[in-house]
Each structure stands twice: as C-alpha cells, then as structure tokens.
N, C-alpha and C. Protein backbone atom coordinates (compact mmCIF):
# COMPACT_ATOMS: atom_id res chain seq x y z
N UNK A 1 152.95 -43.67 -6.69
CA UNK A 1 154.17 -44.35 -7.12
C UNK A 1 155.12 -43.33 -7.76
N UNK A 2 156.55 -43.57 -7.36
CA UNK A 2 157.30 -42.34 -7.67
C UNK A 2 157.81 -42.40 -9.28
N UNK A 3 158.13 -42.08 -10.03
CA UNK A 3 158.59 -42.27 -11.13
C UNK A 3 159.92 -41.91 -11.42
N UNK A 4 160.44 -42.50 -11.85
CA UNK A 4 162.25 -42.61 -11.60
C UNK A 4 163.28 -42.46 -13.40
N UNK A 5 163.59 -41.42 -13.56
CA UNK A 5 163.64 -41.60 -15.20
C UNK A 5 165.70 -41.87 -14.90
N UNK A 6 166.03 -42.70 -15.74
CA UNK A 6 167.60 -42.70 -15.92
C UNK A 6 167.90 -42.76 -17.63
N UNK A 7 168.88 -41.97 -17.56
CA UNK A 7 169.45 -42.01 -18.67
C UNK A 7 171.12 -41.54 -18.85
N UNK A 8 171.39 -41.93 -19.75
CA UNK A 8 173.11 -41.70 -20.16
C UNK A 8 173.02 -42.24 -21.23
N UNK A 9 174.87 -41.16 -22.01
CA UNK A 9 175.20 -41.63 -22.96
C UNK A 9 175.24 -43.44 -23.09
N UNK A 10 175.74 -43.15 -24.52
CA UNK A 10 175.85 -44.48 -25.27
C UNK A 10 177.43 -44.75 -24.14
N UNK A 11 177.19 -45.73 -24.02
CA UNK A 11 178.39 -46.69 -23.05
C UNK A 11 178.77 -46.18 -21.72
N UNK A 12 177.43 -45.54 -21.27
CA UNK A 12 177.86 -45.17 -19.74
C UNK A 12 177.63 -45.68 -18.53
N UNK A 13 176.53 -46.95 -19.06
CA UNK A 13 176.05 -48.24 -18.17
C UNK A 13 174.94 -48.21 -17.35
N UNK A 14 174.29 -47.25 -18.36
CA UNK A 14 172.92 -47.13 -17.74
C UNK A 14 172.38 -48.14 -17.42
N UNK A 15 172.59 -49.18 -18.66
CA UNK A 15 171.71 -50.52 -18.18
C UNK A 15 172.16 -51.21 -17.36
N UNK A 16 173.49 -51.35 -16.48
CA UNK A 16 173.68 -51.74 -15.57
C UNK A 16 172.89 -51.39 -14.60
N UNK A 17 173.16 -49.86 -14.38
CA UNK A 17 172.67 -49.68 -13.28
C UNK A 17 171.41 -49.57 -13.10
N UNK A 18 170.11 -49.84 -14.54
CA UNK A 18 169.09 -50.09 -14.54
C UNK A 18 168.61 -51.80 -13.84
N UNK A 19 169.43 -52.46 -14.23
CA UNK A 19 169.42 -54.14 -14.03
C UNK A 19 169.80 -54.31 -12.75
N UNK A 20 170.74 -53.24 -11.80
CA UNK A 20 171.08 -53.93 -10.24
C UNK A 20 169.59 -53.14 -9.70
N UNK A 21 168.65 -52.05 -10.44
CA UNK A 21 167.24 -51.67 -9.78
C UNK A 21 166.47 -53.08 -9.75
N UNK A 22 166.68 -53.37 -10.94
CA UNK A 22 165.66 -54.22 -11.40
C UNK A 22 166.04 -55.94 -10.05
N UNK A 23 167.15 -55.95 -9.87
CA UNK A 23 167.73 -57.11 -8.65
C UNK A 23 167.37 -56.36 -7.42
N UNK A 24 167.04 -55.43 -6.95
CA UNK A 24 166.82 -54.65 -6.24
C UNK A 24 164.93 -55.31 -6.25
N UNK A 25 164.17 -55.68 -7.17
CA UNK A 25 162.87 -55.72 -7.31
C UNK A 25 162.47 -54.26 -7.92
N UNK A 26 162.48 -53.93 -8.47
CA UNK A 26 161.98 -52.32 -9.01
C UNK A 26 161.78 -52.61 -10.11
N UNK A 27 160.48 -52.84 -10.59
CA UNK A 27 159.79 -52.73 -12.69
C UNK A 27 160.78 -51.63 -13.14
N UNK A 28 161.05 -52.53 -14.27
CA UNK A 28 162.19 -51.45 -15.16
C UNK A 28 161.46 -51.57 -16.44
N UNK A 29 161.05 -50.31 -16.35
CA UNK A 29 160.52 -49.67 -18.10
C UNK A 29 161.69 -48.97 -19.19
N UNK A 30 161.93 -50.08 -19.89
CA UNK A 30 163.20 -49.58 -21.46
C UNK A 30 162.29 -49.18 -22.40
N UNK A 31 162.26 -47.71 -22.23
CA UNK A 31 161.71 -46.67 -23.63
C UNK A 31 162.27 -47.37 -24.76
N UNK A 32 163.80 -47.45 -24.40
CA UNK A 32 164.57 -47.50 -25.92
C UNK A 32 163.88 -48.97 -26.35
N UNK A 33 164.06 -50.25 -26.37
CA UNK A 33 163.42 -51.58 -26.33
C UNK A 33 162.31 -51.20 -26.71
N UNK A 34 161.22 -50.38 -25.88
CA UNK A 34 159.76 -50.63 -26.18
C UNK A 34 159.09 -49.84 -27.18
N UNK A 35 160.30 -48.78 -27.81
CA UNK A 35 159.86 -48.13 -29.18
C UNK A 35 160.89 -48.86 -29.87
N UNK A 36 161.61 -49.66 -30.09
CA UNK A 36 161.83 -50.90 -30.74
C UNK A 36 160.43 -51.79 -31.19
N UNK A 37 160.12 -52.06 -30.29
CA UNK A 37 159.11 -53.12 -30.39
C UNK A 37 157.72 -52.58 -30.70
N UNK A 38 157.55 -51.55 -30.84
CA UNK A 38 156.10 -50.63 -30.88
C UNK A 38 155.79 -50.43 -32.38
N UNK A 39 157.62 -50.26 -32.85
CA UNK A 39 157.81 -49.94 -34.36
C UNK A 39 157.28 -50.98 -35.23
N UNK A 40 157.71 -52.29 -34.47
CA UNK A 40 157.65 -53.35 -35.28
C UNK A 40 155.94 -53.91 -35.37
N UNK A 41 155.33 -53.43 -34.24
CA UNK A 41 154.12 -53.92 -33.73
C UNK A 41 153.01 -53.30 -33.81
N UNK A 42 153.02 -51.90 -34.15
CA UNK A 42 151.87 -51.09 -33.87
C UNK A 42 151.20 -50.69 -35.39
N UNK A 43 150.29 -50.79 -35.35
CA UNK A 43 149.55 -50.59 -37.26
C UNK A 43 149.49 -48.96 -37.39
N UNK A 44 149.40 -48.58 -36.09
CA UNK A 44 149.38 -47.27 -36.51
C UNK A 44 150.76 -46.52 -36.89
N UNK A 45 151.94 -47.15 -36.20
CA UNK A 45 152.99 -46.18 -36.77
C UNK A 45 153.55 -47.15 -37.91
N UNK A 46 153.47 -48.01 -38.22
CA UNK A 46 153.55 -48.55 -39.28
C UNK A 46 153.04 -48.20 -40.47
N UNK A 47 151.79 -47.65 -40.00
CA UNK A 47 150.92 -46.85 -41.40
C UNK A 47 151.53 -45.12 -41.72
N UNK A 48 152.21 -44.94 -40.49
CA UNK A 48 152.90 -43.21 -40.48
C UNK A 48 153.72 -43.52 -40.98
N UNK A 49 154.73 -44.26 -40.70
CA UNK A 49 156.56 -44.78 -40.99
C UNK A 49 156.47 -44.76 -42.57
N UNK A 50 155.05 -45.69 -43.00
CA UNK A 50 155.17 -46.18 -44.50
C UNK A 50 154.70 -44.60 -45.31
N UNK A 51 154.19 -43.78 -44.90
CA UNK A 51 153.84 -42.54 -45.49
C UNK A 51 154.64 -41.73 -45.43
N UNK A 52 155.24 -41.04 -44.32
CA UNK A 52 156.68 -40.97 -44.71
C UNK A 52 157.91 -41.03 -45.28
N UNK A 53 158.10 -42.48 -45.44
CA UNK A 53 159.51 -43.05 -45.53
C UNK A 53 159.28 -44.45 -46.86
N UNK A 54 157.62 -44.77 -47.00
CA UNK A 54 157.81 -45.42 -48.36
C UNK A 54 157.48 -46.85 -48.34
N UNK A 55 156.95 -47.77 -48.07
CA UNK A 55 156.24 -48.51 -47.76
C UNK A 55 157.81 -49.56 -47.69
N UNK A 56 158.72 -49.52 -48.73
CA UNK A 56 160.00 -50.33 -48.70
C UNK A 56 160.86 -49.92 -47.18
N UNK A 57 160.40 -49.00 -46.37
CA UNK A 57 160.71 -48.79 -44.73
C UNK A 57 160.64 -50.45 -43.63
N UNK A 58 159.50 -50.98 -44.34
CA UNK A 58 159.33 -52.42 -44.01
C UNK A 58 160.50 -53.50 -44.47
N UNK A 59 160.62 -54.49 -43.65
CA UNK A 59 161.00 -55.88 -44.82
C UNK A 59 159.99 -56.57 -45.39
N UNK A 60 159.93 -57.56 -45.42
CA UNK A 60 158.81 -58.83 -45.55
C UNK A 60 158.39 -59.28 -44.34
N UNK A 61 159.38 -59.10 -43.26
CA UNK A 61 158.80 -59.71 -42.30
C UNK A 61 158.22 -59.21 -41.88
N UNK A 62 157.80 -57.53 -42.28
CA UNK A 62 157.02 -56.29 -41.37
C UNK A 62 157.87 -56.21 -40.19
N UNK A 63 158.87 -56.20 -40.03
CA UNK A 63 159.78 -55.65 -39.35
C UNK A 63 160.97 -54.22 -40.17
N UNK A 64 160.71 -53.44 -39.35
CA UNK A 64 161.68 -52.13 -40.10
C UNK A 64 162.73 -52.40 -40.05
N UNK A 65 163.20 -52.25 -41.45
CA UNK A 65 164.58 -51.67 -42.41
C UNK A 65 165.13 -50.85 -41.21
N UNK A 66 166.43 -51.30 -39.97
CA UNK A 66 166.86 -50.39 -39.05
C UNK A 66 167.98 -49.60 -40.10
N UNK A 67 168.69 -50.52 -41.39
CA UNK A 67 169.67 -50.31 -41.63
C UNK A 67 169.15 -48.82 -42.46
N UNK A 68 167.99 -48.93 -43.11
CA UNK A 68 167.70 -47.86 -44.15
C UNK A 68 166.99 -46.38 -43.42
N UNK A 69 166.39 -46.99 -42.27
CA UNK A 69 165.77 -46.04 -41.31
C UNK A 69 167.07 -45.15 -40.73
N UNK A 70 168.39 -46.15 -40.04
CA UNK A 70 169.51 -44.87 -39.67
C UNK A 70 170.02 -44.58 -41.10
N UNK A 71 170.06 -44.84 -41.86
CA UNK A 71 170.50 -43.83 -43.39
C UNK A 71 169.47 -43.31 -43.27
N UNK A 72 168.88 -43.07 -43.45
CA UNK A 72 167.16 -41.81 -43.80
C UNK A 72 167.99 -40.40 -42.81
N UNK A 73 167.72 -41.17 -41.45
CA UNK A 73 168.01 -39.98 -40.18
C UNK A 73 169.16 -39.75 -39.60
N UNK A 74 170.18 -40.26 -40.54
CA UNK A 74 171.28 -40.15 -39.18
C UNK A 74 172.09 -38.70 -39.86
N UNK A 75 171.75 -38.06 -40.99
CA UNK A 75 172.16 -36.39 -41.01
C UNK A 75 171.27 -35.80 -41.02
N UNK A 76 169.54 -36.32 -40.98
CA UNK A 76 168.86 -35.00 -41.06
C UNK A 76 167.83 -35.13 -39.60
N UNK A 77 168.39 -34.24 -38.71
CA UNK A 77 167.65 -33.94 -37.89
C UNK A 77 166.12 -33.59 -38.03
N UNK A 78 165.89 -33.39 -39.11
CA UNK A 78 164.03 -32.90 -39.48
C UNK A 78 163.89 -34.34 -39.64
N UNK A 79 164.15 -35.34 -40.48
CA UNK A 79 163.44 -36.32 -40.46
C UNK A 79 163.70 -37.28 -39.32
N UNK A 80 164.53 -37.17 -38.15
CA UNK A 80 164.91 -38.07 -37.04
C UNK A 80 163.28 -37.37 -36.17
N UNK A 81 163.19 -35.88 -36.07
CA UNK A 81 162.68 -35.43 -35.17
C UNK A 81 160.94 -35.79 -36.30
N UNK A 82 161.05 -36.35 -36.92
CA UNK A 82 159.80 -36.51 -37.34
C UNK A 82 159.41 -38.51 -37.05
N UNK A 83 160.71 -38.79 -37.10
CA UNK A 83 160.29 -40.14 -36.61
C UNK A 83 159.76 -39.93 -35.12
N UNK A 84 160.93 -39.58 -34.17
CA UNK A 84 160.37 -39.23 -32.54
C UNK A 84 158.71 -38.90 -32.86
N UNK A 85 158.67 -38.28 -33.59
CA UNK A 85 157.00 -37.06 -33.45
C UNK A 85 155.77 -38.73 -33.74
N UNK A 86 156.62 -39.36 -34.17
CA UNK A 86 155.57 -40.74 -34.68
C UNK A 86 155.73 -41.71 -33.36
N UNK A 87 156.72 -41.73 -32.71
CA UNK A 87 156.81 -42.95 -32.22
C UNK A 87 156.82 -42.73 -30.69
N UNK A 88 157.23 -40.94 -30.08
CA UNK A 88 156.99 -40.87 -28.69
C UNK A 88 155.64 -41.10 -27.81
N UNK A 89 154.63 -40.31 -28.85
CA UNK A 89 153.77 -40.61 -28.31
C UNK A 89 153.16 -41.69 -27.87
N UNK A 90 153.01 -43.04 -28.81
CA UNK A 90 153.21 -44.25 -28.55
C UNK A 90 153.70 -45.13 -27.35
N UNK A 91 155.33 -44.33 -26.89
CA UNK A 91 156.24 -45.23 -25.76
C UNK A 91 155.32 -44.23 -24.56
N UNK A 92 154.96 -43.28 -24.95
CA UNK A 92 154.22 -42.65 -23.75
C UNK A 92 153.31 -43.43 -23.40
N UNK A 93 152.07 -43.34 -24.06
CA UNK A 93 150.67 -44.20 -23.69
C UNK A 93 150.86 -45.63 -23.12
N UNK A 94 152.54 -46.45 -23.94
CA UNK A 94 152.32 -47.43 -23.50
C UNK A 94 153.03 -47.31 -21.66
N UNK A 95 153.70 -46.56 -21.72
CA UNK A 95 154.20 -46.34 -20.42
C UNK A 95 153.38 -45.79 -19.45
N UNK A 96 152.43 -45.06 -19.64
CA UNK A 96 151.46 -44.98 -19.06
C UNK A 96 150.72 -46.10 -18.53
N UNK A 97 150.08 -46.70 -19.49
CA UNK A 97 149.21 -48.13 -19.01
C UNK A 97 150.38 -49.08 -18.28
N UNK A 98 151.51 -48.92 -18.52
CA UNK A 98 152.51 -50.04 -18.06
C UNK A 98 152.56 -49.60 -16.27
N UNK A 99 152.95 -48.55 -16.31
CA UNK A 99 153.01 -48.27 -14.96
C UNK A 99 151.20 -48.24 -14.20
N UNK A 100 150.21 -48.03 -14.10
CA UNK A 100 148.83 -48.63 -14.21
C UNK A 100 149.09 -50.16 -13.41
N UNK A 101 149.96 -50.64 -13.81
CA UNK A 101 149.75 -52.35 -13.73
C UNK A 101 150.85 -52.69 -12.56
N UNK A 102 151.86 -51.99 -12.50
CA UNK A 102 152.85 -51.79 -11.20
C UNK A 102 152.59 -51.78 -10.02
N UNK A 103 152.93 -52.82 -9.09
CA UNK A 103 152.81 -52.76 -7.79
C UNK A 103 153.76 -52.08 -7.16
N UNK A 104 154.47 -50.96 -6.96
CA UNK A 104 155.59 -50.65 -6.36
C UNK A 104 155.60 -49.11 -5.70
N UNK A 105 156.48 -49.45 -4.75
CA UNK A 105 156.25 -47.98 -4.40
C UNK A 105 157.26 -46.55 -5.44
N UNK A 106 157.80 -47.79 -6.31
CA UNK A 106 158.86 -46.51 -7.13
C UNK A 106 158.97 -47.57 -9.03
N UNK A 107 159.29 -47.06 -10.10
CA UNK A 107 159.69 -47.44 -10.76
C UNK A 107 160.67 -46.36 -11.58
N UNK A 108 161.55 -47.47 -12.56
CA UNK A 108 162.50 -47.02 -13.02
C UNK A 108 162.17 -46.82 -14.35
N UNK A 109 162.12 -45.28 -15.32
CA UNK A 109 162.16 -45.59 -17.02
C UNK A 109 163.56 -45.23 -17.35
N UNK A 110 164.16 -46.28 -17.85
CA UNK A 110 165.32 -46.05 -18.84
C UNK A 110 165.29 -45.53 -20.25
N UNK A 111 165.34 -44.67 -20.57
CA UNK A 111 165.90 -43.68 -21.66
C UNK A 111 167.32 -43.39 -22.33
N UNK A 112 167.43 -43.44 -23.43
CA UNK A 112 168.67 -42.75 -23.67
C UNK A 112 168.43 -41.31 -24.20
N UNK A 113 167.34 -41.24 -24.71
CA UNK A 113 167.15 -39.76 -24.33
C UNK A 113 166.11 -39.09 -23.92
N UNK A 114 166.00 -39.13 -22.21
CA UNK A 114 165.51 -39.31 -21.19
C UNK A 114 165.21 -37.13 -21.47
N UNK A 115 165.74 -36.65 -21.86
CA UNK A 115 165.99 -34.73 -21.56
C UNK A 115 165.39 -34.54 -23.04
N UNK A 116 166.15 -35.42 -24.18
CA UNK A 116 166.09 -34.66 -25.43
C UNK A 116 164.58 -34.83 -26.04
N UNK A 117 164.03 -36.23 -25.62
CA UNK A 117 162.83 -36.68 -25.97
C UNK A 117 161.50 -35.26 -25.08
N UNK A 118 161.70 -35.05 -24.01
CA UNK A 118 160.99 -34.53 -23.21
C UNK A 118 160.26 -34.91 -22.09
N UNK A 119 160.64 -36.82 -21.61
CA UNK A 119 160.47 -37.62 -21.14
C UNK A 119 160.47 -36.73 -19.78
N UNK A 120 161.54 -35.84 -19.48
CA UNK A 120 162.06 -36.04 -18.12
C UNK A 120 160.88 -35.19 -16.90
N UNK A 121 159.90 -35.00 -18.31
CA UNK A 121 159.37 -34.04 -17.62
C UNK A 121 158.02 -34.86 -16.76
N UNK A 122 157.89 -36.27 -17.23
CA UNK A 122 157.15 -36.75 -16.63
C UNK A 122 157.46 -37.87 -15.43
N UNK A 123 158.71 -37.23 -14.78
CA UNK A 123 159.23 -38.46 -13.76
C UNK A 123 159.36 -37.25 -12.61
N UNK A 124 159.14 -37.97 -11.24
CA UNK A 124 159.54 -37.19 -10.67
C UNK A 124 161.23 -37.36 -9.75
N UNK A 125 162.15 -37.82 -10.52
CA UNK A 125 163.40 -37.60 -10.21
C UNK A 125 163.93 -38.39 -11.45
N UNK A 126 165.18 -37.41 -11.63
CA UNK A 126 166.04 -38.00 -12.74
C UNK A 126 167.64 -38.66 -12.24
N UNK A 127 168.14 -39.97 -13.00
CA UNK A 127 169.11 -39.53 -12.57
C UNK A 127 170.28 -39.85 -14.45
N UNK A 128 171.17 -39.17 -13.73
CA UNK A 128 172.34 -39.61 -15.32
C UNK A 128 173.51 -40.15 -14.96
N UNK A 129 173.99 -41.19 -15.78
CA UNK A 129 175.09 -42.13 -15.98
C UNK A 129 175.76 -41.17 -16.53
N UNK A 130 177.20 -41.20 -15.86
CA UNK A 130 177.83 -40.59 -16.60
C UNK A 130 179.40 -41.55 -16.31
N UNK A 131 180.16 -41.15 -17.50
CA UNK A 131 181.39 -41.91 -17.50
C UNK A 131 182.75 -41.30 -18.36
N UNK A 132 183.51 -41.33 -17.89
CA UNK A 132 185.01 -40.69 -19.12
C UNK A 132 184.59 -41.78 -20.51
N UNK A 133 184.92 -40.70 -21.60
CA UNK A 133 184.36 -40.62 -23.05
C UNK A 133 185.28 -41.96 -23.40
N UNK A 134 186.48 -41.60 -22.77
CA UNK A 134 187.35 -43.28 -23.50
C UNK A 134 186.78 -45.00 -22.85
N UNK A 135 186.38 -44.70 -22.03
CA UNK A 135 185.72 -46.14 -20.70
C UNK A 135 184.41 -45.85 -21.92
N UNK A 136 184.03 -45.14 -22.22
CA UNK A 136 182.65 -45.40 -23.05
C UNK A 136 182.67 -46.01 -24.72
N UNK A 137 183.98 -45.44 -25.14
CA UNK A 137 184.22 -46.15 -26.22
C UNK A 137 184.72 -47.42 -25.94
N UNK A 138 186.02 -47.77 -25.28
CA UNK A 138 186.14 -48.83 -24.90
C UNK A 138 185.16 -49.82 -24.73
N UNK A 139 183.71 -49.91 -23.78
CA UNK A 139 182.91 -50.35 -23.72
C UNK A 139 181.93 -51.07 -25.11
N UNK A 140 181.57 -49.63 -25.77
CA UNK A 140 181.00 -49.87 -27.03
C UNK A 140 181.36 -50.70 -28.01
N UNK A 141 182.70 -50.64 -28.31
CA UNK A 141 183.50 -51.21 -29.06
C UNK A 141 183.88 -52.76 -28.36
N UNK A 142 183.65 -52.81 -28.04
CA UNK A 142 183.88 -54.68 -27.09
C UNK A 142 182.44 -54.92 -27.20
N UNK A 143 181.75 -54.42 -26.83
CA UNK A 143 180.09 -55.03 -26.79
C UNK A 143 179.26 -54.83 -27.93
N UNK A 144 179.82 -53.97 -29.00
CA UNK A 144 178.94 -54.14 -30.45
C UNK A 144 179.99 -54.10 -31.21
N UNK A 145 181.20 -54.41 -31.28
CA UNK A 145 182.00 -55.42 -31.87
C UNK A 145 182.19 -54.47 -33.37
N UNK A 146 182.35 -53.00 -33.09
CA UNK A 146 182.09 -51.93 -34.15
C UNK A 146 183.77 -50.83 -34.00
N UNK A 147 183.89 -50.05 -34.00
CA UNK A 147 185.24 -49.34 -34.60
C UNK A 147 184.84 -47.72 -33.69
N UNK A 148 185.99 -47.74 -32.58
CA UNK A 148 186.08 -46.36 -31.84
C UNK A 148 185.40 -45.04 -32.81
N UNK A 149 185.53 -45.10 -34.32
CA UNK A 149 185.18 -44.25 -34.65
C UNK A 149 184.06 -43.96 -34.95
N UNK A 150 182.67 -44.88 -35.14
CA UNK A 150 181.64 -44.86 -35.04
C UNK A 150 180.74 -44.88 -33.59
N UNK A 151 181.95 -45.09 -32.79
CA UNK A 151 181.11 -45.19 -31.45
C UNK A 151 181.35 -43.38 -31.68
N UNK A 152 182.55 -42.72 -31.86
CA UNK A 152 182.32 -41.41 -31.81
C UNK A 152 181.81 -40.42 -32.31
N UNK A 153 181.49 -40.91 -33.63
CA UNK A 153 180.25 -40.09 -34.17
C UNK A 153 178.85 -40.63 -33.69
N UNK A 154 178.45 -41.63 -32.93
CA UNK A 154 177.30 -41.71 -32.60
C UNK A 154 177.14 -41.09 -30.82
N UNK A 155 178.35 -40.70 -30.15
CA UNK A 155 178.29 -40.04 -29.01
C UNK A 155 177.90 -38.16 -29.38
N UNK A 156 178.47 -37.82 -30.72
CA UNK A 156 178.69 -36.45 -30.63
C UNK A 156 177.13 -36.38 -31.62
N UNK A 157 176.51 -37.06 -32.13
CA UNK A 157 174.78 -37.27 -32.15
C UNK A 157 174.39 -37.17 -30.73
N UNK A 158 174.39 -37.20 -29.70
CA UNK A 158 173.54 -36.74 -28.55
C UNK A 158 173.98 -35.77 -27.96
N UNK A 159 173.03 -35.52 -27.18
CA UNK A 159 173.39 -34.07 -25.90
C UNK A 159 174.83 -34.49 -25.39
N UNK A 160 175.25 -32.86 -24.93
CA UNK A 160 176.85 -33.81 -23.77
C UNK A 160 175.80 -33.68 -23.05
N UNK A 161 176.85 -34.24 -21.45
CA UNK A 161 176.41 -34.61 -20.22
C UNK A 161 176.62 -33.41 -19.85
N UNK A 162 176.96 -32.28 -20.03
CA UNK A 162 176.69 -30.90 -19.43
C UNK A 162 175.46 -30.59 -19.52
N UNK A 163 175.03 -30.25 -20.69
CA UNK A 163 173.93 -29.93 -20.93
C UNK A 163 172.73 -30.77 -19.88
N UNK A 164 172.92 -32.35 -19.64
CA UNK A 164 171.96 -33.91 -19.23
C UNK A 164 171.90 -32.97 -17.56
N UNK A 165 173.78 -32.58 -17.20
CA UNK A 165 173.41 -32.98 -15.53
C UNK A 165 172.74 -31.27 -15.32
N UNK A 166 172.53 -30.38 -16.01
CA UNK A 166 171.45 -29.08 -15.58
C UNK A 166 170.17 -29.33 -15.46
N UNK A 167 169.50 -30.57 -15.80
CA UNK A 167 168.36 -30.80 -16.01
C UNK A 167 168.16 -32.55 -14.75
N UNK A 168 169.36 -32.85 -14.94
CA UNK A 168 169.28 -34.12 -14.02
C UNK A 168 169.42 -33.87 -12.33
N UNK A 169 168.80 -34.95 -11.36
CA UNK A 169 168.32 -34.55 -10.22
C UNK A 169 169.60 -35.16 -9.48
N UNK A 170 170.66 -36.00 -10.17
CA UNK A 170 171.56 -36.65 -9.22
C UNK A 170 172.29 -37.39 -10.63
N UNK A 171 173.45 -37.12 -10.23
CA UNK A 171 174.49 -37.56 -11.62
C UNK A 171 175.46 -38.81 -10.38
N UNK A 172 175.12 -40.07 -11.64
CA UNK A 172 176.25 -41.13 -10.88
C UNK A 172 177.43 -41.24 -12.27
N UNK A 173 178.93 -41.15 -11.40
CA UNK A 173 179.92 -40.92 -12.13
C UNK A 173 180.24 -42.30 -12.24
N UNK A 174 180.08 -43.13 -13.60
CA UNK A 174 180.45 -44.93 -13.41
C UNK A 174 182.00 -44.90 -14.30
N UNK A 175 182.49 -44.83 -13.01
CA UNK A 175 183.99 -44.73 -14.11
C UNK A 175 184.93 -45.62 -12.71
N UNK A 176 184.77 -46.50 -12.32
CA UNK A 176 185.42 -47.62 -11.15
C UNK A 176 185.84 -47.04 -10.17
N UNK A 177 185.35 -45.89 -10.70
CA UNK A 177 185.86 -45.00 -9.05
C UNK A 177 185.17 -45.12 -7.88
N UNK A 178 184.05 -44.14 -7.87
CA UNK A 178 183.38 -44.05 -6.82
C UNK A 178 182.22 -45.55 -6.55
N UNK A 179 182.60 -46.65 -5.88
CA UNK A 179 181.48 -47.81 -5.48
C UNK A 179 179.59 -47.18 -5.83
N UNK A 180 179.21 -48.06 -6.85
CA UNK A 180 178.19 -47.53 -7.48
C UNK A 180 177.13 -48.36 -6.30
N UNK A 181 177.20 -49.37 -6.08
CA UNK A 181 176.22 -50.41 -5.66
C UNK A 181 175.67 -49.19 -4.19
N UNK A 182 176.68 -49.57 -3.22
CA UNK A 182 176.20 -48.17 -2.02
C UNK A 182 175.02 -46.81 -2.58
N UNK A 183 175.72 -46.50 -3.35
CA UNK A 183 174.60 -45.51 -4.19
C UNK A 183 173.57 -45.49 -4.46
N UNK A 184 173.39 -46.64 -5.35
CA UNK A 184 172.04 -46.96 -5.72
C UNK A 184 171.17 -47.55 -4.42
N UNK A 185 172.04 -48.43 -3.40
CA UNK A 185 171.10 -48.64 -2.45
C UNK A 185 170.47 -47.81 -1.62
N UNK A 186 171.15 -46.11 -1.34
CA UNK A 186 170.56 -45.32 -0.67
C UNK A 186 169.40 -44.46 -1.33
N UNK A 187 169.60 -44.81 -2.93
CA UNK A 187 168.49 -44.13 -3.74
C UNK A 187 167.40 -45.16 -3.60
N UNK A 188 167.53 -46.09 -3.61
CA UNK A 188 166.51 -47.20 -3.07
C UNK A 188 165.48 -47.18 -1.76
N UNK A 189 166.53 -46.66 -0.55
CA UNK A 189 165.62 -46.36 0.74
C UNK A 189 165.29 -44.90 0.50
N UNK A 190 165.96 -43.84 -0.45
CA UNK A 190 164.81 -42.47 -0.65
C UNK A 190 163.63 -42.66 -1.37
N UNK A 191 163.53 -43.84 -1.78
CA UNK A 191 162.60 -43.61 -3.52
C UNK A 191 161.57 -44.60 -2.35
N UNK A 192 161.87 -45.52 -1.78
CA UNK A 192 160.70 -46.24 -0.75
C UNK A 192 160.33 -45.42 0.16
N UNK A 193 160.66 -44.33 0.43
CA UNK A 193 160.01 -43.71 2.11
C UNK A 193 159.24 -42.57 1.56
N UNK A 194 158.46 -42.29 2.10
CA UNK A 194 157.25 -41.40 1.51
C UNK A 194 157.80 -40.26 1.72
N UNK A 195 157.22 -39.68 0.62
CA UNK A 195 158.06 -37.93 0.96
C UNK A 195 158.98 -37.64 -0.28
C-alpha cells in the first residue's frame, strides 16, 4: 500500500484537497486531529504533558488547556519541540496500526507539518498545497473568524513553501487558477497502478 503524505500551509486547502481523496474512496489519516485526540486520550502523554508543563496543563475535564499550552510554546521553540518529542511518536504508532487495518491500494496522511515533523520520511510520495499568502489569509480569517494579523504571525511560525516544495514530490498551486479536481484525479490513477 502506497503511502501518500500532504501537507500545506495554514489556509492553503489542504483539507480540501484531502476530502475530494477521501470522495475519491481513499482512508484519510489527519495527524493534526489525531494528535489532538491522543493528547486528550492517552495516559501516557498525559503523564509527560503533566511533568513538564504542571499538572494545571489539564482542565477538569482532562482535556488540555489549548489556550495555556499555545502560551507555554508559541515563543519558545525548545518547549514546542519538546511537546512534538511527546506526542510524535504517539501519531506515529497510531498511524502505523491505522494503516494495518486499510484496505486500499494507496492512502492519504494529512499533516501540517508533514517536512518539519519528519513525517515525510515515511510516505512514499509527498505532495504540498500551496496558495498566494493573501487567498490564505483571506481564507483563515472567514473560517476562524480571527484578525489577518494573527493569521500572519501564525503563517511566519512555519516553514515557507520554498523550503516544503525541495523536499515535496509534486506541488499543487490552489489559487483558482489551475482546475485542481483533473489533478488530483490523475494522481489517483498513478497512486492505483502498480509501480
């Protein structure tokens, strides 16, 4: 089974073009979602998170403080890269057993940081969303209902897409230009034919 990693910036529509795979029939594995949910669920990083970061990292509901967790990490790269160090391994194993259970001849993992995590190294084709920086704020800002200027300090927190497409196997440009759907359907009959 082939393994298919996508990723892009924040508002470049990855998950679109993860969701027309997924209408396509193709298992779509969301890293981002499932270390969401791993955080909230797993005793073991729950028992790291709280040693770390202080047992008040929790609420009551044993669901994590997201608001106090991005204050903790959102200037210090040592403690962001110490959360990753708790929680990749985790979206790994479970992605492992997840794909295990897949009938398909290809699946898709969505990432948003598909290069920076080190993910990319376990797919065998990548591809990256990419889009003009204003269509991405625009986007952000209509769909989390937040202020151009936080969408822009949370874009210039990740890799650019220079850096994404040296390492990526096929860059789709989602900016209404070039018809995306055609695209993805011919990556569809490469990713089904053996070889």
């Amino acid at each position: 089974m082939k393994k298919i990693g996508i990723t892009g910036g924040i508002g470049s529509g990855k998950s679109t073009i993860c969701h027309l795979f997924s209408l396509l029939g193709v298992p779509v594995f969301n890293a981002d979602q499932e270390a969401k949910r791993i955080m909230n669920t797993s005793s073991l990083v729950r028992s790291k998170m709280m040693l770390n970061f202080g047992n008040d990292i929790y609420l009551p509901d044993h669901t994590i403080d997201r608001k106090k967790l991005a204050g903790n990490i959102f200037n210090s790269p040592s403690l962001l890269e110490k959360v990753n160090g708790i929680i990749h391994p985790e979206v790994r194993k479970y992605f492992s057993d997840w794909c295990e259970r897949q009938q398909s001849p290809y699946i898709v993992h969505e990432a948003a940081i598909l290069f920076e995590s080190g993910f990319y190294k376990m797919m065998d084709f990548t591809i990256l969303v990419t889009a003009p920086e204003e269509d991405r704020i625009a986007r952000v800002v209509k769909r989390d209902g937040t202020t151009a200027e936080k969408v822009k300090e949370r874009i210039a927190m990740q890799w650019p897409d220079e850096e994404k497409m040296i390492l990526a196997n096929k860059t789709i440009m989602n900016n209404n230009g070039k018809l995306i759907i055609p695209q993805l359907l011919e990556l569809d009959k490469k990713f089904r034919s053996h070889g």
